[in-house]
C-alpha atoms as a PDB file:
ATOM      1  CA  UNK A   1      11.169  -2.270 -12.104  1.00  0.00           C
ATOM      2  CA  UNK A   2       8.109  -0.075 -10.759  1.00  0.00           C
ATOM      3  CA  UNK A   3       6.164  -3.041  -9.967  1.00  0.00           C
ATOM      4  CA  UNK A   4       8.440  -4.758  -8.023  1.00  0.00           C
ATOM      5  CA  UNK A   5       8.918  -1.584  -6.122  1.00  0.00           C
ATOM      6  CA  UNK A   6       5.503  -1.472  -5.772  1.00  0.00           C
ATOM      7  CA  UNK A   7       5.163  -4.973  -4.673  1.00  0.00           C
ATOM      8  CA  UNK A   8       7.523  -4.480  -2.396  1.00  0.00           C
ATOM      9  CA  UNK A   9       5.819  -0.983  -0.710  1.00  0.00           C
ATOM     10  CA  UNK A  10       2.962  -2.966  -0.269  1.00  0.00           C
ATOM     11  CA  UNK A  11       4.628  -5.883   1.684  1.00  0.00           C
ATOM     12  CA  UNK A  12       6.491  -3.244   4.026  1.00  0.00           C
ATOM     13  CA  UNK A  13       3.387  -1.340   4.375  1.00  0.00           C
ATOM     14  CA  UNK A  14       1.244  -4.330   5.519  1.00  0.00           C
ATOM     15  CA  UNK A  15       3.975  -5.455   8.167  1.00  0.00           C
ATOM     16  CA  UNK A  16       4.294  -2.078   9.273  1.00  0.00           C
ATOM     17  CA  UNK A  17       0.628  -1.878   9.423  1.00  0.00           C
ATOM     18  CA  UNK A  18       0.380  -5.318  11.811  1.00  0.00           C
ATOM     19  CA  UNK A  19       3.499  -4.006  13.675  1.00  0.00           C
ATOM     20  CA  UNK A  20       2.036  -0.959  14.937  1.00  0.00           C
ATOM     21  CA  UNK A  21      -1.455  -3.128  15.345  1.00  0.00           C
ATOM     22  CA  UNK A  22       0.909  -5.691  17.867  1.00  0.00           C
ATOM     23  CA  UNK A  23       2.378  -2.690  19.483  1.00  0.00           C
ATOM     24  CA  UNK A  24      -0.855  -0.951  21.085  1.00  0.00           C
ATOM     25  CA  UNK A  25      -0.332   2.172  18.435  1.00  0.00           C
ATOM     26  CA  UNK A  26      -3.064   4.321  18.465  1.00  0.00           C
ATOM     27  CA  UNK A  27      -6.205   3.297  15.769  1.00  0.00           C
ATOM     28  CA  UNK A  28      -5.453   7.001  14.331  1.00  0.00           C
ATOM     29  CA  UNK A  29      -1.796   6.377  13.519  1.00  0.00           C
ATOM     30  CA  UNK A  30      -2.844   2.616  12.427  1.00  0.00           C
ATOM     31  CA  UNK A  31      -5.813   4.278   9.565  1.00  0.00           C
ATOM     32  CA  UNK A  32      -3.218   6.934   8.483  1.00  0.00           C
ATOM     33  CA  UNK A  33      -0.757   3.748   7.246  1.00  0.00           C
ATOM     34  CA  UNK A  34      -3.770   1.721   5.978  1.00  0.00           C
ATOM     35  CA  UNK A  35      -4.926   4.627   4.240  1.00  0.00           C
ATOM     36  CA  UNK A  36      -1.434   5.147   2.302  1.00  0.00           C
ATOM     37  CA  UNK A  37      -1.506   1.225   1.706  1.00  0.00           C
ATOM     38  CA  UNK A  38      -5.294   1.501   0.456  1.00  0.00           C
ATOM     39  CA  UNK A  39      -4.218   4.305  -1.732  1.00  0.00           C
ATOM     40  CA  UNK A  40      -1.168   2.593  -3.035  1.00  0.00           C
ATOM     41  CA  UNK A  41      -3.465  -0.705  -4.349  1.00  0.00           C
ATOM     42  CA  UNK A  42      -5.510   1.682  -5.721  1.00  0.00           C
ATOM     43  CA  UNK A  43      -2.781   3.675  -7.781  1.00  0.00           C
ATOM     44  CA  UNK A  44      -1.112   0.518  -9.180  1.00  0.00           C
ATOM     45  CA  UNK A  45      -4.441  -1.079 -10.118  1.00  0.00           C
ATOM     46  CA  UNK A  46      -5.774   2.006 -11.710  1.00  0.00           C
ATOM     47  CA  UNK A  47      -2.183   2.751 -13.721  1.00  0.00           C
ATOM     48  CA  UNK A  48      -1.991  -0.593 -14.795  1.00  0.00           C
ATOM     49  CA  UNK A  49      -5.741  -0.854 -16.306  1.00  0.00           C
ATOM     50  CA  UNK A  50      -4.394   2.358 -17.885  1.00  0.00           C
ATOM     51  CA  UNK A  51      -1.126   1.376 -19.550  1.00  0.00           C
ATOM     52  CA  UNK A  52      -2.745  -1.671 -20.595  1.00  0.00           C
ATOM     53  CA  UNK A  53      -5.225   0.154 -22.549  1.00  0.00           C
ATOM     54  CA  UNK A  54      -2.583   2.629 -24.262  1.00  0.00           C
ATOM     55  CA  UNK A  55      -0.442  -0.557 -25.508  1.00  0.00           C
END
C-alpha cells in the first residue's frame, strides 16, 4: 500500500513539475516542487534499504 502511494506521489509530482515548467512558472516555485520530489526518492530509497535490512 505505501509504495504504491509513493509511486504514485512521484508520478503527480513529476507532471506537476513539467506543468509548471510548460506554464512559464517561476524557476523558484519550479526547485521548491523538485526539491519535495528529490526528497521523496530519497525517503523511499533510504526506508526501503532500511526495512530490508530489519527483515
Amino acid at each position: 500500500m505505501g509504495s504504491t502511494i509513493n509511486r504514485v506521489l512521484v508520478y503527480a509530482l513529476s507532471i506537476l513539475v513539467l506543468a509548471l515548467g510548460f506554464m512559464g512558472a517561476g524557476i523558484t516555485i519550479i526547485l521548491m516542487v523538485s526539491s519535495l520530489l528529490l526528497l521523496e526518492l530519497v525517503l523511499a530509497i533510504g526506508l526501503s534499504n532500511y526495512y530490508t535490512k530489519r527483515m
